[in-house]
C-alpha atoms as a PDB file:
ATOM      1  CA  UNK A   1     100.718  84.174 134.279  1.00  0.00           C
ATOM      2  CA  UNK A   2     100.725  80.483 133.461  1.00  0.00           C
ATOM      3  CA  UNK A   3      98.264  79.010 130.979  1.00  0.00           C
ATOM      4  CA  UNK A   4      97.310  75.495 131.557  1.00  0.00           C
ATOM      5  CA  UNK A   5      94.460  72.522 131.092  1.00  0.00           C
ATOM      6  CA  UNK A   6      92.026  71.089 133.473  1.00  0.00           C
ATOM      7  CA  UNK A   7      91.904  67.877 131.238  1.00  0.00           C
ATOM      8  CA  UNK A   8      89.046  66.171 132.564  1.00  0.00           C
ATOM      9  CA  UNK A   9      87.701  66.662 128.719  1.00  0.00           C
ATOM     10  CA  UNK A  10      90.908  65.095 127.229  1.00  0.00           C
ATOM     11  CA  UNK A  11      90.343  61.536 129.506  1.00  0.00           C
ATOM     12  CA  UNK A  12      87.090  61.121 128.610  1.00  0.00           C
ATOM     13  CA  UNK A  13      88.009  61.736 124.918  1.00  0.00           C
ATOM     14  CA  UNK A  14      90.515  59.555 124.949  1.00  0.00           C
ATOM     15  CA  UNK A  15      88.862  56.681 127.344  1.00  0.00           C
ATOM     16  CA  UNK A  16      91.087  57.780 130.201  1.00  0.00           C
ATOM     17  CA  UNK A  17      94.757  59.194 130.926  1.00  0.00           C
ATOM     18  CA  UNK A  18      97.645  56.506 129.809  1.00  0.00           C
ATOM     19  CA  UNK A  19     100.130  58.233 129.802  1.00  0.00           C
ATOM     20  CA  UNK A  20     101.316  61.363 131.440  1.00  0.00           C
ATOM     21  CA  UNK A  21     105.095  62.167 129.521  1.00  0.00           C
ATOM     22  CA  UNK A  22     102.533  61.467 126.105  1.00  0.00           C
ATOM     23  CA  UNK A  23      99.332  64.033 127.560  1.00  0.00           C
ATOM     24  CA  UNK A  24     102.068  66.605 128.277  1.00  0.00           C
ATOM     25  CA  UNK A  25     103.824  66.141 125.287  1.00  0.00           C
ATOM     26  CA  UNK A  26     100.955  67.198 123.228  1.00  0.00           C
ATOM     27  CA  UNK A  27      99.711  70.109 125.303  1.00  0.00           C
ATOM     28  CA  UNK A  28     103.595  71.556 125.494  1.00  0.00           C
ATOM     29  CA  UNK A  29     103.642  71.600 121.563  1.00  0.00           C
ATOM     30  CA  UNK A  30     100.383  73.849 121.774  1.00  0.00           C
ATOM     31  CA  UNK A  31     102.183  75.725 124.102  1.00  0.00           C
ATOM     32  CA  UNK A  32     100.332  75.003 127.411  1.00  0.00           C
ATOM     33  CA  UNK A  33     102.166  74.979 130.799  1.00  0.00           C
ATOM     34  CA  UNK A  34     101.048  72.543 132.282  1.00  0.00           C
ATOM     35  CA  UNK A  35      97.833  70.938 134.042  1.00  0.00           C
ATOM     36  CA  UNK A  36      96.029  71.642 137.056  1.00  0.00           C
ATOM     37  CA  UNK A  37      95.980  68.304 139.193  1.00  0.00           C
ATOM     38  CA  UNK A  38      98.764  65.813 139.795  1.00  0.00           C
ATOM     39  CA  UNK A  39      96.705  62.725 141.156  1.00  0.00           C
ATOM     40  CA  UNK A  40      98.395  60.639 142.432  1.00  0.00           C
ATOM     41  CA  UNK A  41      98.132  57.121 144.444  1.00  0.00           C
ATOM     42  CA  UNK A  42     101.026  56.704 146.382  1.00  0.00           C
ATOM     43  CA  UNK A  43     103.890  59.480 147.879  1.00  0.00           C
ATOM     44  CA  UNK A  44     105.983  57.701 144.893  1.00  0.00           C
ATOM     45  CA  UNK A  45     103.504  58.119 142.560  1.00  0.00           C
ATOM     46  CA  UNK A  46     103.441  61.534 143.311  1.00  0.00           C
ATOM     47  CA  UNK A  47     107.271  61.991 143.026  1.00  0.00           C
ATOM     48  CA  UNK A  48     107.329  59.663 139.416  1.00  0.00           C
ATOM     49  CA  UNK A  49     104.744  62.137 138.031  1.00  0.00           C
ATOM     50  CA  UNK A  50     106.481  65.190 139.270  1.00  0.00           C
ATOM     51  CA  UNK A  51     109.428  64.697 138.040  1.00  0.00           C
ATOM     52  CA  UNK A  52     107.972  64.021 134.771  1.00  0.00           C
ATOM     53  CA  UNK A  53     106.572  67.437 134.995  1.00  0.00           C
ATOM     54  CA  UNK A  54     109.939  69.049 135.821  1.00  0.00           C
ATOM     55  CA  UNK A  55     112.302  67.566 133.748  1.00  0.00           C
ATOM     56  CA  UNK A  56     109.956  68.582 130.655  1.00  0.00           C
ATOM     57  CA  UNK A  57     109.670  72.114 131.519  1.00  0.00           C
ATOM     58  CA  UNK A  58     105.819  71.668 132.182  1.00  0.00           C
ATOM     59  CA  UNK A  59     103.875  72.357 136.022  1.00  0.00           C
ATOM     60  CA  UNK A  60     100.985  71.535 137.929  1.00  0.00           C
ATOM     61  CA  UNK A  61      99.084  73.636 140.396  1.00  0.00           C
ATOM     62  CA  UNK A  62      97.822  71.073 143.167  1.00  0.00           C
ATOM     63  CA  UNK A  63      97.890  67.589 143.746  1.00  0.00           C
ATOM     64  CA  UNK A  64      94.996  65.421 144.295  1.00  0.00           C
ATOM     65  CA  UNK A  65      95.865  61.484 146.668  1.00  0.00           C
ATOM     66  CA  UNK A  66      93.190  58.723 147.232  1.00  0.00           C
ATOM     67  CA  UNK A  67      92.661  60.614 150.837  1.00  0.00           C
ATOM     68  CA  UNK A  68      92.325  64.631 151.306  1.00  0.00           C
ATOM     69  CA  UNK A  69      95.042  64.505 153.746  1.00  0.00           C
ATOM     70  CA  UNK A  70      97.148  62.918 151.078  1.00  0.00           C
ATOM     71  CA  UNK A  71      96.640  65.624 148.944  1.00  0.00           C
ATOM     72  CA  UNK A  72      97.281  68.376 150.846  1.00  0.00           C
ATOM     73  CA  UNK A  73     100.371  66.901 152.125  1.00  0.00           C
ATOM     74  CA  UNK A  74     101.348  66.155 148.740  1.00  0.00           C
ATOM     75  CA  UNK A  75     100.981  69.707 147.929  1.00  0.00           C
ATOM     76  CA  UNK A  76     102.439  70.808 150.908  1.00  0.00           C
ATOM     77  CA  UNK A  77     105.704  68.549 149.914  1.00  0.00           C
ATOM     78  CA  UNK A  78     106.149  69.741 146.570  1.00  0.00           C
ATOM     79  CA  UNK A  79     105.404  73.210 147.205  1.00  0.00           C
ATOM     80  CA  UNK A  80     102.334  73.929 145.438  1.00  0.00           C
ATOM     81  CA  UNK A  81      99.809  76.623 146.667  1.00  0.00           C
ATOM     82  CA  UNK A  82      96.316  75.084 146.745  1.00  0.00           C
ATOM     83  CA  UNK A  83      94.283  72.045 146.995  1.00  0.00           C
ATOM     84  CA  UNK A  84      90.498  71.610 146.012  1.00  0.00           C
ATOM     85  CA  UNK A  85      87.922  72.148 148.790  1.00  0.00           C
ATOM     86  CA  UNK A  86      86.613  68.297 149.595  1.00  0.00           C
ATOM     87  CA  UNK A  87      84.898  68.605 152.855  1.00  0.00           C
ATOM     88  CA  UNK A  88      82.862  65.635 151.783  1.00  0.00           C
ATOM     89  CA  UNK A  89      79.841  65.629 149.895  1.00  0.00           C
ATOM     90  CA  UNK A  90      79.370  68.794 147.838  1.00  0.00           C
ATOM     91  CA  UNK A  91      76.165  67.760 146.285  1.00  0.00           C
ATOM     92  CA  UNK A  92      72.814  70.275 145.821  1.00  0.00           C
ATOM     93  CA  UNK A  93      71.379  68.289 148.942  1.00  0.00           C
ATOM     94  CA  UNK A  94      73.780  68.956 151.522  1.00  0.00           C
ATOM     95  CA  UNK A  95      72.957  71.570 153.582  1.00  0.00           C
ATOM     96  CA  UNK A  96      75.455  74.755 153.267  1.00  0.00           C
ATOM     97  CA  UNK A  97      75.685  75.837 156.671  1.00  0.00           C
ATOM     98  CA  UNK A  98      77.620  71.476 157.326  1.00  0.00           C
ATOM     99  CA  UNK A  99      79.690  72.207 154.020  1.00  0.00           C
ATOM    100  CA  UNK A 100      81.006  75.532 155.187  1.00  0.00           C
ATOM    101  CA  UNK A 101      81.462  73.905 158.906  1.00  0.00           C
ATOM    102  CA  UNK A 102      83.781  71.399 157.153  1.00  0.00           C
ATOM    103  CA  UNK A 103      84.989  73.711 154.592  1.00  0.00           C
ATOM    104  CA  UNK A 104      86.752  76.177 157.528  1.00  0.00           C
ATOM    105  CA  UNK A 105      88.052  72.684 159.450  1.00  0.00           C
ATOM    106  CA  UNK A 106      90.093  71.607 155.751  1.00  0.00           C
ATOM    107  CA  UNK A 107      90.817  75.384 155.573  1.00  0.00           C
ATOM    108  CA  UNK A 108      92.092  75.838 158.876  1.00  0.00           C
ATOM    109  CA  UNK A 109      94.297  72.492 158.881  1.00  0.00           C
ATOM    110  CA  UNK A 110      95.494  72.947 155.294  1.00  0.00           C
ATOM    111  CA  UNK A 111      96.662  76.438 156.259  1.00  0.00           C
ATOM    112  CA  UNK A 112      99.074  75.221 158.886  1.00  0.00           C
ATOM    113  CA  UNK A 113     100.717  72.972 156.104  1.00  0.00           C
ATOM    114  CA  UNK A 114     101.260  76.841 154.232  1.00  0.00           C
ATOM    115  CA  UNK A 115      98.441  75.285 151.979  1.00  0.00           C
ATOM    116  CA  UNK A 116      95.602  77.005 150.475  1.00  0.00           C
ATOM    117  CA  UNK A 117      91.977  75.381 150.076  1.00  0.00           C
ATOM    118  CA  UNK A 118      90.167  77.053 146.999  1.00  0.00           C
ATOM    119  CA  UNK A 119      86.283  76.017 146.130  1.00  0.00           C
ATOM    120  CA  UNK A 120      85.468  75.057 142.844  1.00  0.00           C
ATOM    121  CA  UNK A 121      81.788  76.643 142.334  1.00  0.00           C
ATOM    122  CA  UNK A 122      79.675  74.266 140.266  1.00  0.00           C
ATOM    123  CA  UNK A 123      76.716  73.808 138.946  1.00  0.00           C
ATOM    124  CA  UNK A 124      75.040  70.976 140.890  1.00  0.00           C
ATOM    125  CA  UNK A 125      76.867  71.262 143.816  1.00  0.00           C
ATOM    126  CA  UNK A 126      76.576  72.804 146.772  1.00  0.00           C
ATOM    127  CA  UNK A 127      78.120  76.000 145.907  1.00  0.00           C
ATOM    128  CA  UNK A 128      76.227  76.627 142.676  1.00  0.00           C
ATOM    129  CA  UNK A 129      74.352  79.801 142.233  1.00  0.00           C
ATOM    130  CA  UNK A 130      75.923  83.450 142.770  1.00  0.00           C
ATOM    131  CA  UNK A 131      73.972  83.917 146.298  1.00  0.00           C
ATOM    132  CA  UNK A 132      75.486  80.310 147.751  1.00  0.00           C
ATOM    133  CA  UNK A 133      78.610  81.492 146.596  1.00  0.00           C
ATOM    134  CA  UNK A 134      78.365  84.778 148.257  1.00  0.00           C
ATOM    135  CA  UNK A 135      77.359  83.004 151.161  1.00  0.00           C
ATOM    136  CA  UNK A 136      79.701  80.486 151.573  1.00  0.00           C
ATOM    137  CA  UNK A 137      82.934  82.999 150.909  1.00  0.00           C
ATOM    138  CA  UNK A 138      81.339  85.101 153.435  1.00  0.00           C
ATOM    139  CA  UNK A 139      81.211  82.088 156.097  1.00  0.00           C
ATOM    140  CA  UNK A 140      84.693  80.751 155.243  1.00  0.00           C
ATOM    141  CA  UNK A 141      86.760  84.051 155.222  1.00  0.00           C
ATOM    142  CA  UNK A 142      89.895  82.340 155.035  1.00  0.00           C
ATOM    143  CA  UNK A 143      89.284  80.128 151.945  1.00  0.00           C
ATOM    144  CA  UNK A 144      90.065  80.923 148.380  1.00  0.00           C
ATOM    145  CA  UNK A 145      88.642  80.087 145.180  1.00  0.00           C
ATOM    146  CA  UNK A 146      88.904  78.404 141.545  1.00  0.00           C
ATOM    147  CA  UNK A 147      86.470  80.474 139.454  1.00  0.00           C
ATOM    148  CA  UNK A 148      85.097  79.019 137.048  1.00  0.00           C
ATOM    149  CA  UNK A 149      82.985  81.153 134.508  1.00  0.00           C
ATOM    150  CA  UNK A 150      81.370  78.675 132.715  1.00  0.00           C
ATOM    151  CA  UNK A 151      79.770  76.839 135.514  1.00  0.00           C
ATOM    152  CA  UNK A 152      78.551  80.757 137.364  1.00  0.00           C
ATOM    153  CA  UNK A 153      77.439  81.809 134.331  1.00  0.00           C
ATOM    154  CA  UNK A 154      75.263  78.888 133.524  1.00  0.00           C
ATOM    155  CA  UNK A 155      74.162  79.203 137.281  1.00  0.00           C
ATOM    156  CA  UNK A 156      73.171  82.758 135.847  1.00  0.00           C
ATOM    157  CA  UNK A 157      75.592  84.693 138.452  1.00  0.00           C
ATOM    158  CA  UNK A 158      77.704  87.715 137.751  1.00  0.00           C
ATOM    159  CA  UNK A 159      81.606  86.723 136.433  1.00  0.00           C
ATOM    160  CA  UNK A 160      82.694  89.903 136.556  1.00  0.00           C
ATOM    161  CA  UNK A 161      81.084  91.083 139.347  1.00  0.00           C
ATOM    162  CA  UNK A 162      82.843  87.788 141.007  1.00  0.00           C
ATOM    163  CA  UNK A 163      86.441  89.188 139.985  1.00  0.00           C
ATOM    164  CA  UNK A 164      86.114  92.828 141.511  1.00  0.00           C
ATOM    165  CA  UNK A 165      84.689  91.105 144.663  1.00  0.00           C
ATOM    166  CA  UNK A 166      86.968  88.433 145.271  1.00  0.00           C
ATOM    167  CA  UNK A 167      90.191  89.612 143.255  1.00  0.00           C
ATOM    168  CA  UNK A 168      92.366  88.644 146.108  1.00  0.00           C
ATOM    169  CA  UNK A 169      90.859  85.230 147.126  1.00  0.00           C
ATOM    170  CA  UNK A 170      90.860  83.363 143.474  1.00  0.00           C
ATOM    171  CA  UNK A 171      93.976  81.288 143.219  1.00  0.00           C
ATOM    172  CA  UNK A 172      93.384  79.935 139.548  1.00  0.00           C
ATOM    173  CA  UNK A 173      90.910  80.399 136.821  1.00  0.00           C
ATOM    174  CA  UNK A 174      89.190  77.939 134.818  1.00  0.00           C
ATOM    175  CA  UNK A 175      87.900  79.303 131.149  1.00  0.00           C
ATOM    176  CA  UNK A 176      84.807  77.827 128.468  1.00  0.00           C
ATOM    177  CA  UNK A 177      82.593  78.930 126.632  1.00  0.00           C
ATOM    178  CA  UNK A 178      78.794  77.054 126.820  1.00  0.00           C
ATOM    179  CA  UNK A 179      76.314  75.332 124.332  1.00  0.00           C
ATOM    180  CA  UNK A 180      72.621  75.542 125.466  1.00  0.00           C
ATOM    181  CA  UNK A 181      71.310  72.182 124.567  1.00  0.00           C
ATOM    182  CA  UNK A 182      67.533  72.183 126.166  1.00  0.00           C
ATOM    183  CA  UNK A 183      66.945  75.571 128.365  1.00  0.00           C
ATOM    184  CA  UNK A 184      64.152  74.242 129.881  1.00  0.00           C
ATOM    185  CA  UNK A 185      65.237  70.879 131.238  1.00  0.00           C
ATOM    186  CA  UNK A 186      66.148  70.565 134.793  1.00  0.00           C
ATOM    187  CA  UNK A 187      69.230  68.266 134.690  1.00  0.00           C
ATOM    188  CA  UNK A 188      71.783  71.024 134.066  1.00  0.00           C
ATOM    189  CA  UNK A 189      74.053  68.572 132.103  1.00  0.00           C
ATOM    190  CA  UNK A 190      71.421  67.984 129.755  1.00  0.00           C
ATOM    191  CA  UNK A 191      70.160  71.886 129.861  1.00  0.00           C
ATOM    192  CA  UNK A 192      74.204  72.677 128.521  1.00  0.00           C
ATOM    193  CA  UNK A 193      77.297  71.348 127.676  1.00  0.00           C
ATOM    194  CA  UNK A 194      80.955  73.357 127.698  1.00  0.00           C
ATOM    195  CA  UNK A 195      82.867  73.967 124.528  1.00  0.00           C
ATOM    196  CA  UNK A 196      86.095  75.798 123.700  1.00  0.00           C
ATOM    197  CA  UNK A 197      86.350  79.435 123.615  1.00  0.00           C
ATOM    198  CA  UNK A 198      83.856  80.928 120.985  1.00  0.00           C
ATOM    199  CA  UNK A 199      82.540  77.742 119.957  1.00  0.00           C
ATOM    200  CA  UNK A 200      79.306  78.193 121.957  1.00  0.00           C
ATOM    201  CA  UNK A 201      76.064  79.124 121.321  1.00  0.00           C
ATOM    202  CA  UNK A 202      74.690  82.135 123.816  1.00  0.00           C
ATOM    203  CA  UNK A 203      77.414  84.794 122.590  1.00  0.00           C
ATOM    204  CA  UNK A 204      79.348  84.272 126.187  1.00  0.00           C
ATOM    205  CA  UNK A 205      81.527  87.270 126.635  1.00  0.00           C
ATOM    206  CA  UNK A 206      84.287  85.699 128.526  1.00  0.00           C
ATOM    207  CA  UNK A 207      86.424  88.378 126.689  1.00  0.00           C
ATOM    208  CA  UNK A 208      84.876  90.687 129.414  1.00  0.00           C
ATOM    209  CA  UNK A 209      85.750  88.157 132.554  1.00  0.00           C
ATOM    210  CA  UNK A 210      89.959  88.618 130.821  1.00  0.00           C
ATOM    211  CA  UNK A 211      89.137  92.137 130.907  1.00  0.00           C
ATOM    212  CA  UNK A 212      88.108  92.157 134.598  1.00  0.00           C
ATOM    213  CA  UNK A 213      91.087  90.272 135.410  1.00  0.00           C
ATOM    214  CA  UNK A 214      93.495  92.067 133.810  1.00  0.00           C
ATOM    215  CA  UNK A 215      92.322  95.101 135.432  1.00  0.00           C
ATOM    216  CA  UNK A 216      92.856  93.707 138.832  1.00  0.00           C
ATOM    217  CA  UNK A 217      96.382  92.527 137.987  1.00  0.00           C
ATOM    218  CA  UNK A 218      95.131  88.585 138.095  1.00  0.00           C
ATOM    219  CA  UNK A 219      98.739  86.711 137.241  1.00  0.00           C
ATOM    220  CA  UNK A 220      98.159  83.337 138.336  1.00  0.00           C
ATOM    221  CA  UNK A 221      96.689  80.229 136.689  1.00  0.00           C
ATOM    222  CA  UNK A 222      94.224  80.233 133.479  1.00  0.00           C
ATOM    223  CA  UNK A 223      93.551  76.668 133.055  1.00  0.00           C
ATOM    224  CA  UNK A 224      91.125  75.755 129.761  1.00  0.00           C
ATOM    225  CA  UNK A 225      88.568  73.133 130.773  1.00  0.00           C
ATOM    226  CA  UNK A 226      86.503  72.101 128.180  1.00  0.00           C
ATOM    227  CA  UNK A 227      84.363  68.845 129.327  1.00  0.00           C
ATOM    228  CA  UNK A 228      82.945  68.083 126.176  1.00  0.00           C
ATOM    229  CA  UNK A 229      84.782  67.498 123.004  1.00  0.00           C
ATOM    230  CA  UNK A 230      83.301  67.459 119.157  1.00  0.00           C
ATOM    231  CA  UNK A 231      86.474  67.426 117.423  1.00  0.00           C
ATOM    232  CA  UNK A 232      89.862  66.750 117.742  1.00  0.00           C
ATOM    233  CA  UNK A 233      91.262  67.886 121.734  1.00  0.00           C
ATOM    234  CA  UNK A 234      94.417  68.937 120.371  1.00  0.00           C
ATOM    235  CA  UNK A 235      93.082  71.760 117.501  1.00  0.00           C
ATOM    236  CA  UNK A 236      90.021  72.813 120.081  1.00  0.00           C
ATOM    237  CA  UNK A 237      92.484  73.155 122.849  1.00  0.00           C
ATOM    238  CA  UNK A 238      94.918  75.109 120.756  1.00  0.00           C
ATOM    239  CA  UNK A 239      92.035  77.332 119.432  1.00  0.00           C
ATOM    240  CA  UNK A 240      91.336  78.256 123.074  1.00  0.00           C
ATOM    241  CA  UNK A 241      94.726  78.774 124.426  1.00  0.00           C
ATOM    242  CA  UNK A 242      95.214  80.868 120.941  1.00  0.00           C
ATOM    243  CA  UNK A 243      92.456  82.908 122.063  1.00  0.00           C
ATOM    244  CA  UNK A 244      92.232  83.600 125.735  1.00  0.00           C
ATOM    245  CA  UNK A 245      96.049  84.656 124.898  1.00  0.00           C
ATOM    246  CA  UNK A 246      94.977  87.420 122.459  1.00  0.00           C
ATOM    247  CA  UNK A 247      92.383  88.224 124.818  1.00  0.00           C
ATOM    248  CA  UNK A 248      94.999  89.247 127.611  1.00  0.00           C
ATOM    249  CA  UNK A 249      97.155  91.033 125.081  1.00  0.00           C
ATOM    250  CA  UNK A 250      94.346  93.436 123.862  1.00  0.00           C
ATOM    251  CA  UNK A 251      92.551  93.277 127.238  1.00  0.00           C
END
């Protein structure tokens, strides 16, 4: 099992990513291996950052290009085993039945690369709440998912009822815990925000979603994503890795 970040947290904290060898640098000396997306601009790009990567020991999971086809050839290329589903617009407006439509045409061409195409359920989009993703895996048989708990759980769905479903279609795991801000309001980033593991505020037991994985032998990618920093990435990151590790050793 690899342990890595989905650092869309750390950019915003910082203003925005300037420099990869640095980011990697830091999360290494936590003792994180690696982050989730390689985005990239150009095939060189893509080659610059990955051997970066590589020559410090660290990895990456998928790779993200200006164009989808660019990123799942990317992937394809440097032989990585996923790509986020981007059939287009993924907002709460498009209708599910055109997303899935799209979703199985990205599947089905991203397959023949030896690629996999994994949704990342979220609240807001399309694939949301715990019926839409129900549906949707349903629909598009073939595709795989990123679970992450946070965003299902604040969608009020079932995380561990997820993992003994769909045990052998997630590809990689995103972990946080949640702070209710205003339960009432209907924007749902101003009805919560996501915080490092045990620093929310509605007693989240992700302990129970490790659990669940470890009893269906999950030993692929945790990646921490915490959107919203308070403090310091480094120590809240570190606090997080530190426990979703413990968490698998006494699962």
């Amino acid at each position: 099992m690899k342990f890595g970040v989905a650092d869309y947290g750390l950019s915003v904290w910082d203003g925005d990513l300037y420099d990869l060898q640095t980011r990697l640098e830091d999360l290494k000396a936590l003792g994180f291996d690696g982050i989730e997306r390689l985005t990239a601009v150009s095939p060189a790009d893509a080659m610059r950052q990955a051997e970066i990567y590589h020559r410090m020991g660290m990895d990456f999971s998928t790779v993200a290009g200006p164009k989808v086809a660019n990123g799942i050839a990317w992937t394809c290329a440097l032989g990585k085993p996923y790509v986020w589903l981007t059939p287009g617009s993924a907002t709460r407006d498009v209708n599910i039945d055109v997303y899935c439509r799209r979703a199985a045409r990205m599947v089905d061409v991203a397959n023949r690369m030896n690629v996999e195409v994994a949704v990342h359920n979220h609240l807001g989009a399309v694939v949301e709440q715990q019926e839409e993703l129900d549906y949707f895996m349903k629909a598009v048989p073939n595709a795989k998912l990123i679970f992450d708990i946070g965003h299902l759980h604040g969608a009020g769905g079932d995380c561990v009822g997820t993992i003994e479903k769909y045990a052998d279609r997630i590809i990689a795991m995103h972990f946080k815990d949640i702070e209710m801000l205003d339960p009432d309001n209907k924007e749902w980033y101003k009805r919560l925000c996501f915080r490092g593991l045990d620093d929310g505020n509605i007693n989240f037991d992700w302990r129970a979603v490790v659990k669940a994985l470890k009893k269906v032998g999950y030993d692929k990618w945790c990646f921490i994503e915490q959107d919203t920093h308070r403090n310091d990435p480094i120590k809240e990151l570190k606090q997080s890795l530190d426990l979703l590790k413990q968490a698998f050793a006494e699962a």
